[in-house]
Protein backbone atom coordinates (compact mmCIF):
# COMPACT_ATOMS: atom_id res chain seq x y z
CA UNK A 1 -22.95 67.13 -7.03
CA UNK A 2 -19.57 65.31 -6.88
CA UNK A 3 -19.58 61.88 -5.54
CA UNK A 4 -16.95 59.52 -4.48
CA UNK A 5 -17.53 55.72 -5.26
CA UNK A 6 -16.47 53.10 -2.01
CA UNK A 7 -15.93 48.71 -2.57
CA UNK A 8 -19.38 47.62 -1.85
CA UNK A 9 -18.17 44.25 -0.82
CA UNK A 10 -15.89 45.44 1.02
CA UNK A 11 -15.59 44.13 4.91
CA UNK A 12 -18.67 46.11 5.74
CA UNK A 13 -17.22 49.25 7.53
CA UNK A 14 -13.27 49.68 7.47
CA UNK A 15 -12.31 53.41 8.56
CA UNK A 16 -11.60 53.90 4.97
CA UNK A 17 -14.73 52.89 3.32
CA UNK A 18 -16.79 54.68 6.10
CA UNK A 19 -14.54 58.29 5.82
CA UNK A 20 -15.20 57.59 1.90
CA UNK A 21 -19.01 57.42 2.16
CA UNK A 22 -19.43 60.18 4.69
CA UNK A 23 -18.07 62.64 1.67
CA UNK A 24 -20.80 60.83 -0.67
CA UNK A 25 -22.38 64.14 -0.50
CA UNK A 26 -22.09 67.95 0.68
CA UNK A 27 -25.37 67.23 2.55
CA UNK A 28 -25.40 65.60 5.87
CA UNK A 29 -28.50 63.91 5.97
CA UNK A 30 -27.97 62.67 2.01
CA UNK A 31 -24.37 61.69 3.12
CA UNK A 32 -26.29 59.55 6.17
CA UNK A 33 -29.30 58.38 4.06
CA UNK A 34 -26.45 56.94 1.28
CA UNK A 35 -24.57 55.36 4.11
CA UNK A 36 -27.66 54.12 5.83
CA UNK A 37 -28.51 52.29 2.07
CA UNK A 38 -25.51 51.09 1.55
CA UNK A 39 -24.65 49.60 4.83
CA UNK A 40 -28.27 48.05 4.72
CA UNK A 41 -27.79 46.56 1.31
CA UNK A 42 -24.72 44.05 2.29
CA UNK A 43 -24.94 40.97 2.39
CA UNK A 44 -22.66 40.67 4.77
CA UNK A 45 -24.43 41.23 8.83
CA UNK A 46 -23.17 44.30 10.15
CA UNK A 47 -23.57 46.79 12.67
CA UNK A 48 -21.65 50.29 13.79
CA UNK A 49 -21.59 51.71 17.17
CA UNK A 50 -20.87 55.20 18.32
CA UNK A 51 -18.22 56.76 20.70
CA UNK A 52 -21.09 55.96 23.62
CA UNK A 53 -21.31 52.17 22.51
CA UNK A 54 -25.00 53.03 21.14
CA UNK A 55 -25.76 51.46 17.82
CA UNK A 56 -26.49 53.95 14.87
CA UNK A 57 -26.54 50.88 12.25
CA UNK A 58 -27.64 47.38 12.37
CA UNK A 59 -27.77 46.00 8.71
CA UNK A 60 -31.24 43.54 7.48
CA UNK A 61 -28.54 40.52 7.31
CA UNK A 62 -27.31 41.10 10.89
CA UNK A 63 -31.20 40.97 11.66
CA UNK A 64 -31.87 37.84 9.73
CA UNK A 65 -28.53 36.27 11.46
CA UNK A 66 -29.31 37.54 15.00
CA UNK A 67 -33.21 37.44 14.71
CA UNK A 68 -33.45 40.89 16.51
CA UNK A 69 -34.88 43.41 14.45
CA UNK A 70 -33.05 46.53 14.01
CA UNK A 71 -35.31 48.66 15.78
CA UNK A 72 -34.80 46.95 19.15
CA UNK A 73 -31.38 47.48 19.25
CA UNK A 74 -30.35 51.24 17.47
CA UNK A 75 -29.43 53.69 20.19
CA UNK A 76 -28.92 50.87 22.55
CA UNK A 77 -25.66 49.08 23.69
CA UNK A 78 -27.42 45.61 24.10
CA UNK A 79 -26.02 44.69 21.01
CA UNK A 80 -23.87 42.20 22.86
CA UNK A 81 -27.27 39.74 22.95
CA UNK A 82 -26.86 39.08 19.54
CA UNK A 83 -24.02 37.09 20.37
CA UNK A 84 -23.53 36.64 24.30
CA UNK A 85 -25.79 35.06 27.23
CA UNK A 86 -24.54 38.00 29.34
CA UNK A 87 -23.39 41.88 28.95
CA UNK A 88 -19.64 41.14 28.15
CA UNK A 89 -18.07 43.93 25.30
CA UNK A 90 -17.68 42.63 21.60
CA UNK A 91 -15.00 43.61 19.54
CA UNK A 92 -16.03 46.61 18.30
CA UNK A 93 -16.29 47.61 22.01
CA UNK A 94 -12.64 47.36 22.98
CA UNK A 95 -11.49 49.18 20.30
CA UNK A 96 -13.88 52.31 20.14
CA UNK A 97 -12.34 52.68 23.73
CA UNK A 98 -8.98 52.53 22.04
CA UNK A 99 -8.82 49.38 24.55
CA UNK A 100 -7.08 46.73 21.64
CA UNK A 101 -4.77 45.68 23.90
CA UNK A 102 -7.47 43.78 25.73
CA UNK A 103 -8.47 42.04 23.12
CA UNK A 104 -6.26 38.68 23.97
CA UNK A 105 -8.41 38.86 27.36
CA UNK A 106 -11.56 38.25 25.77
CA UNK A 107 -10.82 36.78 22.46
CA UNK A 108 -7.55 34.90 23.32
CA UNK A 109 -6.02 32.82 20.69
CA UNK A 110 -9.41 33.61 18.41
CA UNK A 111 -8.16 36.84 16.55
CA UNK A 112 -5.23 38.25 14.37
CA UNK A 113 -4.58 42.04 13.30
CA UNK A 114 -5.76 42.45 9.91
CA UNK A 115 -3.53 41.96 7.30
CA UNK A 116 -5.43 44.73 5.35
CA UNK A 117 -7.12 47.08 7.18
CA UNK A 118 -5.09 49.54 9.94
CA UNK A 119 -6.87 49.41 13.72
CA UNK A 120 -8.76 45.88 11.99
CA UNK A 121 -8.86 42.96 13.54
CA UNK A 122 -10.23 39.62 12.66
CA UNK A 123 -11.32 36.63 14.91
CA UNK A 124 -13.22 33.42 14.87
CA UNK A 125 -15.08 32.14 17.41
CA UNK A 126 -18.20 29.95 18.50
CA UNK A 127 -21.26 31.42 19.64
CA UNK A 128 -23.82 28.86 21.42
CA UNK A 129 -25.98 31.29 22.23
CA UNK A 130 -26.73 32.33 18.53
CA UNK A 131 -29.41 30.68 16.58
CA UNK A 132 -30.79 27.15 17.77
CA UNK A 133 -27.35 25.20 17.96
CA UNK A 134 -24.96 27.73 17.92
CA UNK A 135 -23.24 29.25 14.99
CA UNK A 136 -19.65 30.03 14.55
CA UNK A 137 -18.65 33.60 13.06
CA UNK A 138 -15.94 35.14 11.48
CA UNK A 139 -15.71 38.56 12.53
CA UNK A 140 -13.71 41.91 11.65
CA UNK A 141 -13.94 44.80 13.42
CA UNK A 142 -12.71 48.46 12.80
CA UNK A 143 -12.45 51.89 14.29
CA UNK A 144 -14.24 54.60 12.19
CA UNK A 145 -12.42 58.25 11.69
CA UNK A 146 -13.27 61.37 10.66
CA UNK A 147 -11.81 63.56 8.15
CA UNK A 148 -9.61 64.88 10.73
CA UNK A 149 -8.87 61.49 12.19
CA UNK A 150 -11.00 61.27 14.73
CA UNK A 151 -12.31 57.76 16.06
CA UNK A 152 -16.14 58.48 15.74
CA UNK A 153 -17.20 54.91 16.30
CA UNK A 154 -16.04 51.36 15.21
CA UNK A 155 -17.84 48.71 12.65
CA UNK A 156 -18.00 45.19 13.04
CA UNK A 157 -18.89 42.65 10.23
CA UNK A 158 -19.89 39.59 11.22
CA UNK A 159 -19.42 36.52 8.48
CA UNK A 160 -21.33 33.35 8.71
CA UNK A 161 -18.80 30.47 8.64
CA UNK A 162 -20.84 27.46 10.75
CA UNK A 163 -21.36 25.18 7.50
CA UNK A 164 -17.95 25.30 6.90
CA UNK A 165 -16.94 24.76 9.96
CA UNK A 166 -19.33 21.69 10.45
CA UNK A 167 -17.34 20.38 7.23
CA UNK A 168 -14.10 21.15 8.13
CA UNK A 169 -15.01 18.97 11.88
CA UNK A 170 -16.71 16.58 9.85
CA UNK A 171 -13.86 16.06 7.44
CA UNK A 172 -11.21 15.96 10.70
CA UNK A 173 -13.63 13.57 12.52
CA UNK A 174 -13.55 11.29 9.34
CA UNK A 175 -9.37 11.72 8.81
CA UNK A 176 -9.88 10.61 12.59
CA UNK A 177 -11.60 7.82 12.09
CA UNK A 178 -9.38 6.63 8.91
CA UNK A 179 -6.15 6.70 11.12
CA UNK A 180 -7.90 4.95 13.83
CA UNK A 181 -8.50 2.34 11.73
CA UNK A 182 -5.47 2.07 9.46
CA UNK A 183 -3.27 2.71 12.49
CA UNK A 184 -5.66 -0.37 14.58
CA UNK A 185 -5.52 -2.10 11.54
CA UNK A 186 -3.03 -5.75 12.01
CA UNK A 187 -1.97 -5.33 8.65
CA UNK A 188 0.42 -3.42 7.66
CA UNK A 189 -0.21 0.07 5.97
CA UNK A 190 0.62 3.00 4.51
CA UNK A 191 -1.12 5.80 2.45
CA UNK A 192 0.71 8.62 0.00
CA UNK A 193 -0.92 11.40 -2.04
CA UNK A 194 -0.60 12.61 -5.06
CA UNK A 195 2.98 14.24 -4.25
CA UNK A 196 4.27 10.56 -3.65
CA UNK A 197 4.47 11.91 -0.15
CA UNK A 198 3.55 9.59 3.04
CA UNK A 199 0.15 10.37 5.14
CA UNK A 200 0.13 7.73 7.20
CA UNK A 201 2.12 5.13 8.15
CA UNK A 202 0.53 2.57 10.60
CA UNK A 203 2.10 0.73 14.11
CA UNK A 204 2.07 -2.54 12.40
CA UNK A 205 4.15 -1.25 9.66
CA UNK A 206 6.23 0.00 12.15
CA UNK A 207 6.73 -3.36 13.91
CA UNK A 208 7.31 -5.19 10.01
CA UNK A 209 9.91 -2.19 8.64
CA UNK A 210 11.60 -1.48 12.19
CA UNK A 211 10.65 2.58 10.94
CA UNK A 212 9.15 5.02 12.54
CA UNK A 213 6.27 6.42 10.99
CA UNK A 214 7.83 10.08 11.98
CA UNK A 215 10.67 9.06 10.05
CA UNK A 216 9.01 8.35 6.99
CA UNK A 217 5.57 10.71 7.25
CA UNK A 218 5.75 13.39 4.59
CA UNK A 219 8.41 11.86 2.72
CA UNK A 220 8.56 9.77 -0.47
CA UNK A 221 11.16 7.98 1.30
CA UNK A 222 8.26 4.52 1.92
CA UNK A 223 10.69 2.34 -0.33
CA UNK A 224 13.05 2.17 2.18
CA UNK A 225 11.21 -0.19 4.12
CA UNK A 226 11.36 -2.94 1.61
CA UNK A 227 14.30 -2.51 -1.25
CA UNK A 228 17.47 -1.85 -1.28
CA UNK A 229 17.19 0.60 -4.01
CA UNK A 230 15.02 3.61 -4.65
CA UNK A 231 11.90 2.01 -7.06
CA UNK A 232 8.44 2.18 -6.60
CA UNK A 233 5.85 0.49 -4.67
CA UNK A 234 2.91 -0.60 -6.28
CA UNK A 235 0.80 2.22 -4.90
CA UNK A 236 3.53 4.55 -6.48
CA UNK A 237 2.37 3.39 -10.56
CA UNK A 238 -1.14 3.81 -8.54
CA UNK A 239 -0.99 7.32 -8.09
CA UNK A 240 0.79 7.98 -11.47
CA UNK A 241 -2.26 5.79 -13.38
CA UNK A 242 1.29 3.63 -14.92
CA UNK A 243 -0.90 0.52 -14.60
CA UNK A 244 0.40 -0.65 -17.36
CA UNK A 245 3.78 -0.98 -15.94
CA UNK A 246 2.88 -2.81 -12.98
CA UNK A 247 3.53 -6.32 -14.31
CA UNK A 248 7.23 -5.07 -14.89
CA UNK A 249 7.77 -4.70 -11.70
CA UNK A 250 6.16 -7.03 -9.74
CA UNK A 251 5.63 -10.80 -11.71
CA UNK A 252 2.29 -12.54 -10.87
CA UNK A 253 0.21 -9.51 -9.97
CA UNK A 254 -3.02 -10.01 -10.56
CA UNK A 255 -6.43 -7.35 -10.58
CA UNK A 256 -8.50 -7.75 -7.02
CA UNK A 257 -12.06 -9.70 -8.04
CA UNK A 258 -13.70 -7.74 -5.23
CA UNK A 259 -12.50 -4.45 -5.74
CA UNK A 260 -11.84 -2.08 -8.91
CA UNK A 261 -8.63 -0.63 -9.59
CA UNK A 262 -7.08 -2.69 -7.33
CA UNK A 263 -4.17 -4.99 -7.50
CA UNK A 264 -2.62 -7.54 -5.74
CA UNK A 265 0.94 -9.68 -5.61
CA UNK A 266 2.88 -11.27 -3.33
CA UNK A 267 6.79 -11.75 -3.29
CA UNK A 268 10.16 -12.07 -0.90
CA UNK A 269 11.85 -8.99 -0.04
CA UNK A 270 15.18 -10.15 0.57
CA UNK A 271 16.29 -6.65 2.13
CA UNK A 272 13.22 -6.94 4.34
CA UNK A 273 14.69 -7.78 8.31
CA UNK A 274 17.56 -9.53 9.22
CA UNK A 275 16.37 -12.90 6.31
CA UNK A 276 13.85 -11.14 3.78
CA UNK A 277 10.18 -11.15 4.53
CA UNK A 278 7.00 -13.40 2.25
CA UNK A 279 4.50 -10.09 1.63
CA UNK A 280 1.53 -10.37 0.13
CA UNK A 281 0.41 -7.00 -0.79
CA UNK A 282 -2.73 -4.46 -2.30
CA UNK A 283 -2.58 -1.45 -3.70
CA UNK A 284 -5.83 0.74 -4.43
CA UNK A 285 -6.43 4.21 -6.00
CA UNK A 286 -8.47 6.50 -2.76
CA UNK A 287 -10.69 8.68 -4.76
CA UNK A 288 -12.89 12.01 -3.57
CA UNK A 289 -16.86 11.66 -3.86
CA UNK A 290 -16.42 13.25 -6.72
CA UNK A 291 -14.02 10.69 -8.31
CA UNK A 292 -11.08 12.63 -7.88
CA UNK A 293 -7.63 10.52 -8.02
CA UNK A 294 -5.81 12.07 -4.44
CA UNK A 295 -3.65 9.20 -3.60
CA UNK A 296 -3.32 5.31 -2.53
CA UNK A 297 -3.14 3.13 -0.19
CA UNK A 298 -0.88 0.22 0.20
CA UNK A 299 -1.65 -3.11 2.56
CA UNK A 300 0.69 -5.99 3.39
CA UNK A 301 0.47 -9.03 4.74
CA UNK A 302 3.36 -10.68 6.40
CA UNK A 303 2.77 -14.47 5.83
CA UNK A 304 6.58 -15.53 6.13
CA UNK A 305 6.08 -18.24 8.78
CA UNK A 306 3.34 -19.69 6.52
CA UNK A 307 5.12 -19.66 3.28
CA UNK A 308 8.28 -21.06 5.36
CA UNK A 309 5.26 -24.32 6.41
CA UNK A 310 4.85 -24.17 2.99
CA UNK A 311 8.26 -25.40 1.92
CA UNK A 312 9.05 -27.44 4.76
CA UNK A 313 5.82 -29.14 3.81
CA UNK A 314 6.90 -29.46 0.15
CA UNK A 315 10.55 -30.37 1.08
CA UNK A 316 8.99 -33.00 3.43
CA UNK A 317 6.28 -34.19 0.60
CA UNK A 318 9.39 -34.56 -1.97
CA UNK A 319 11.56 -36.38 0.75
CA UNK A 320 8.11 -38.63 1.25
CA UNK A 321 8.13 -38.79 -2.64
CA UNK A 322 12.02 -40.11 -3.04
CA UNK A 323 11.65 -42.26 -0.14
CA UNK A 324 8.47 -43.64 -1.43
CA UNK A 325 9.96 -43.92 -5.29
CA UNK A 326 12.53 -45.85 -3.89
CA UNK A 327 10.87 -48.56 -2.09
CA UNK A 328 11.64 -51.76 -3.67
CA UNK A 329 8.18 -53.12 -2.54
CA UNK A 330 5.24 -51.82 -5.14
CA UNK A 331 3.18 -49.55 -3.29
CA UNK A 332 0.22 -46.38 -3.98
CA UNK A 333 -1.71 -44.04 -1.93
CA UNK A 334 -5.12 -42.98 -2.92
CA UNK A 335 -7.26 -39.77 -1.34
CA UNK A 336 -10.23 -39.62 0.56
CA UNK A 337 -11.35 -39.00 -3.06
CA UNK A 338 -9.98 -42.44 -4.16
CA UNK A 339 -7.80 -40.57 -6.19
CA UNK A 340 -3.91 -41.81 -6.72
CA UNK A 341 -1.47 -39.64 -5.33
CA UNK A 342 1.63 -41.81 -5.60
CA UNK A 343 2.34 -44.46 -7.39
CA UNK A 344 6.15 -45.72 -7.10
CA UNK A 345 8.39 -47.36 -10.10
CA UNK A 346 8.32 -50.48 -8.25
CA UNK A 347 4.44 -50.43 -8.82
CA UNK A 348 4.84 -49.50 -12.21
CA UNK A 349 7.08 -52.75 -13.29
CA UNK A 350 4.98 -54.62 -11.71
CA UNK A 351 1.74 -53.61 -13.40
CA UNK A 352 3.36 -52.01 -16.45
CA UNK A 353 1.32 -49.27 -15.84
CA UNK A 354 2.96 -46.08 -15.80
CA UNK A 355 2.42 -43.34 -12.93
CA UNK A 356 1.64 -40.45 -14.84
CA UNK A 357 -1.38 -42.52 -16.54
CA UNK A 358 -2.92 -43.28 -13.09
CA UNK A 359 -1.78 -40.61 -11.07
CA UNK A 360 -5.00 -37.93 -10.24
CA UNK A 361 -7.53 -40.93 -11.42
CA UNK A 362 -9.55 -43.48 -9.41
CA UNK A 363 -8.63 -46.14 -11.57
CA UNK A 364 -5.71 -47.74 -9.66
CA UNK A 365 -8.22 -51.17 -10.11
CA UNK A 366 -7.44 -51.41 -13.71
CA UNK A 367 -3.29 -52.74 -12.38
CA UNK A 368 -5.12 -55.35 -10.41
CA UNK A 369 -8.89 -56.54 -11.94
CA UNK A 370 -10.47 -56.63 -14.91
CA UNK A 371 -13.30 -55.30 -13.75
CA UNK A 372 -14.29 -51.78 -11.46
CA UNK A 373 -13.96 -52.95 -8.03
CA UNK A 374 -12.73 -51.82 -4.73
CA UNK A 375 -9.17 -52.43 -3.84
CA UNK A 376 -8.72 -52.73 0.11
CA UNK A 377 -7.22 -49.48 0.41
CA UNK A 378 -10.55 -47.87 -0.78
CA UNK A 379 -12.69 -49.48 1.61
CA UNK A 380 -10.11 -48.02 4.64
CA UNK A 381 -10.64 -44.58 3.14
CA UNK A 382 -14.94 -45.41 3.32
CA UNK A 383 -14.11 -46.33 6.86
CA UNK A 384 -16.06 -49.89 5.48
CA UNK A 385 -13.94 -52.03 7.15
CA UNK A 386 -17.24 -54.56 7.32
CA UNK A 387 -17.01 -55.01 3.69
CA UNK A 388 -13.37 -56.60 3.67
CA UNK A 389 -14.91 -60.24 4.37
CA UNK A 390 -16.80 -59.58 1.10
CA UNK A 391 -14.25 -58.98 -0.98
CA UNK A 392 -11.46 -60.92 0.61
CA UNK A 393 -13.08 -63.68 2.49
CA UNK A 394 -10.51 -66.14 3.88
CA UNK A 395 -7.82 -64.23 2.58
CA UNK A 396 -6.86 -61.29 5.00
CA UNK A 397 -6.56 -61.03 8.67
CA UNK A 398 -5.86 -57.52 10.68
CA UNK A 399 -2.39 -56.38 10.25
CA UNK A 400 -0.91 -56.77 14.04
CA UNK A 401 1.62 -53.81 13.43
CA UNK A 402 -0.20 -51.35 12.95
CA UNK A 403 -3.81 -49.54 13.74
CA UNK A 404 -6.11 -49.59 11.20
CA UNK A 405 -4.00 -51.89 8.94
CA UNK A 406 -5.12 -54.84 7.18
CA UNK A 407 -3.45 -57.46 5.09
CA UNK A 408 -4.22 -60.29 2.26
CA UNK A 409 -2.99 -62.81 -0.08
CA UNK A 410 -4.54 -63.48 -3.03
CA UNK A 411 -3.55 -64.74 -7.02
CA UNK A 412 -4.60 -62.00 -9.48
CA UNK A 413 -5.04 -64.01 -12.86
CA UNK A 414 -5.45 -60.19 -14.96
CA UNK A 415 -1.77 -59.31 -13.48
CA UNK A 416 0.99 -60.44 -15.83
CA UNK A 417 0.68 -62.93 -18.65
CA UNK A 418 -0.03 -65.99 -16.27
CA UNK A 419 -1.28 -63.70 -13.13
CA UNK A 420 0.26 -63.11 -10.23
CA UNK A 421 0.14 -64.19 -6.37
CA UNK A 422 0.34 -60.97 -4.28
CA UNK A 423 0.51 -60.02 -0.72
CA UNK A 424 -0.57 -56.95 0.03
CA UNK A 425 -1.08 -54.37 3.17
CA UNK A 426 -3.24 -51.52 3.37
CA UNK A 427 -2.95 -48.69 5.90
CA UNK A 428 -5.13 -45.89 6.86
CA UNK A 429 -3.11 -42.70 6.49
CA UNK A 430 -3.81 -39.64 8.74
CA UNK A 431 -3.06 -35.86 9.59
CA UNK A 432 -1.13 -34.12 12.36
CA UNK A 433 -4.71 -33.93 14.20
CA UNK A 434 -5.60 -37.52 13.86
CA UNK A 435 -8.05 -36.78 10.75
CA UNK A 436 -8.58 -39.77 7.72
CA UNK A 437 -6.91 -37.87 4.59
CA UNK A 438 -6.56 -41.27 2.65
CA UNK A 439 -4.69 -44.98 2.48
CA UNK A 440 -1.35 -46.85 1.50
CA UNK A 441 -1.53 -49.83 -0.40
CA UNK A 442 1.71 -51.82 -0.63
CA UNK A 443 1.98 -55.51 -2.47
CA UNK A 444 4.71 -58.17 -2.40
CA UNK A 445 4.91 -60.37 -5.19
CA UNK A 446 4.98 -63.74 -3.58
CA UNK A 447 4.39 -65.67 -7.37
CA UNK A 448 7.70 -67.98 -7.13
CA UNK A 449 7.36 -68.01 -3.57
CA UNK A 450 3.57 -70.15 -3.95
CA UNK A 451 4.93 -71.38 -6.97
CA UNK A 452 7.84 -73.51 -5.30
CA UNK A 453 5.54 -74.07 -2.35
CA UNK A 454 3.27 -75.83 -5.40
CA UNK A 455 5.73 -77.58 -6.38
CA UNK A 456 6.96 -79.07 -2.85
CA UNK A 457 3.99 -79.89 -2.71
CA UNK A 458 3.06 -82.19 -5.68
CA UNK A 459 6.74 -83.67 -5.02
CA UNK A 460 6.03 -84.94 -1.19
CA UNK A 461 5.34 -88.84 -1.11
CA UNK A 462 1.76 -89.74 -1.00
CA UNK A 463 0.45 -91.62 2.09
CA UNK A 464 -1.06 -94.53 1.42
């Protein structure tokens, strides 16, 4: 007996592969019996319907997906409650009455001719009244001919699909989430893959770069928003694994303590808005569960109007500094710390004590003691304003000019070869906000002054 071999994993019933297996065999009922087998060994669900709609075959893995066993349904037309809540006709249906062009009515935007099979047609689609939850299918359906070309019937195989079709939601609900976030985020962002290519490019970075994120989004054009030139961003070496070139191109950049792979610098981009732009940025490596390398992504902070504070605030300390080097009265400030934070030249002729030996220290009492002991501007910064009598008793009164200001005369026998007579002022020194940050100290050296007045002195007549 001559037999003819048919694709067993083949969509389950296409005209061909049925015409094929009803020649298996010069026998009818052997040609039927073969079909029968074969039909009821894929693993793909499956059923065929006649010219009257009735079902002749409904495979074990349509009854497993469907849960109605195959005798409840052959030589019926309720095949239709495998899949629907109500009598409606499935695909198979439409085109055993040579009906396809109704399909769009009751599979609109679902289905596409087949691509391989002639009178085939695929669709996807969700069924909620399959299974507990629903289940979505991918489905092909097919007329069946005889040898003379007769349509006899159709065949519809019915594919499984709902896991990946839970993933591929899951997996768009996720990308949903990341964009919500990056494009919520108030920093600046943008993400490429592996291609160099932009995914996402957030409103903030919008608002910094003055581009669009259409304008940029699937491009490798993201440089444009900070240099001149073509180069690459940081999370360009990123997604080529060049980490080792990364100091090259940006100086300082340092490896993130809290997170590996990552790195982080900070610079001015002078072609960034109409002056240049302070960034300080991250780039990180986005990897798959599996550790996959797929791309980067690429935050920036804008903190222009901080460093800008910054300078002022240095320009403003160094204009403090000259002005303060240049007084011709000796003066130093200490820190809530007691430490020395200035100590001008005039100070350091006087005491012969050079600033770069006292500045940082606590030992500013060493110009005027020979012992450890407070100087007044340490007991401003203690806020111990009771303990001034103790130390200076009879010597100081409150300084009228200013708040929290106190003054003193004294001779300080360790200062110079013969000691010295010194008046001196100390001052509370405070913040923008009112807050104790630390105290000025400035001295007068008044030694010919109570000198002469000595001498006067000794010189007036004596009454008798």
């Amino acid at each position: 007996m001559k037999r003819k071999t048919g694709k067993k994993d083949d969509t389950g019933g296409s005209g061909k592969t049925i015409k094929n297996t009803l020649e298996l065999s010069d026998s009818p009922r052997e040609s039927e019996h073969l079909l029968h087998s074969i039909i009821q060994g894929f693993s793909i669900p499956a059923f065929v319907i006649g010219m009257d709609h009735k079902v002749i075959y409904w495979n074990r893995a349509l009854e497993q997906l469907s849960k109605i066993p195959m005798r409840d349904v052959i030589g019926t037309n309720k095949h239709w409650r495998a899949f629907y809540a109500e009598a409606r006709p499935c695909m198979a249906d439409l085109l055993v009455d040579g009906a396809s062009e109704r399909i769009p009515k009751w599979y609109e935007g679902k289905y596409t001719k087949s691509d391989l099979l002639e009178e085939a047609y695929e669709a996807t689609d969700f069924f909620p009244d399959l299974g507990v939850s629903g289940k979505w299918l991918r489905f092909t359906a097919a007329a069946v001919r005889d040898s003379g070309g007769k349509v006899i019937g159709a065949v519809e195989t019915l594919e499984d699909i709902t896991e990946r079709k839970l993933a591929e939601e899951a997996l768009r609900e996720s990308e949903q989430r990341l964009y919500s976030i990056i494009e919520g985020s108030p920093f600046p962002t943008f993400v490429i893959g592996l291609d160099h290519k932009v995914i996402y490019w957030n409103r903030a970075l919008e608002e910094l770069s003055r581009i669009p994120a259409e304008e940029v989004t699937g491009t490798s054009q993201h440089w444009r928003a900070f240099y001149a030139k073509e180069r690459p961003c940081m999370a360009d070496l990123i997604v080529d694994q060049s980490l080792e070139t990364i100091p090259e191109w940006y100086k300082g950049v340092s490896k993130s303590k809290l997170i590996d792979e990552t790195f982080e610098a900070e610079g001015f981009f002078p072609d960034l808005g109409e002056n240049g732009r302070w960034l300080r940025f991250t780039a990180a490596p986005i990897r798959t569960s599996q550790g996959i390398l797929v791309g980067a992504i690429e935050t920036l902070e804008d903190y222009t109007e901080r460093k800008q504070a910054e300078q002022r605030l240095i320009e403003s300390e160094r204009r403090l500094n000259s002005i303060f080097e240049g007084f011709s009265i000796p003066a130093f400030v200490i820190g809530k710390d007691h430490k020395v934070i200035l100590w001008n030249r005039a100070l350091e002729k006087l005491t012969s004590i050079p600033a770069e030996e006292m500045i940082g220290t606590d030992k500013h009492w060493r110009a005027f003691y020979a012992k450890e002991r407070p100087c007044m501007a340490d007991l401003l910064v203690d806020s111990a304003v009771k303990n001034i009598s103790r130390w200076y008793s009879g010597k100081y009164r409150k300084f009228d000019v200013a708040e929290d200001a106190f003054e003193a005369t004294d001779f300080f026998p360790e200062l110079g070869k013969k000691g010295r007579w010194l008046r001196f002022t100390a001052a509370v020194v405070r913040d923008s906000q009112g807050e104790l940050v630390g105290a000025v100290e400035t001295l007068e050296d008044i030694t010919d002054q109570k000198t002469a007045e000595a001498a006067l002195k000794e010189s007036a007549p004596k009454k008798k």
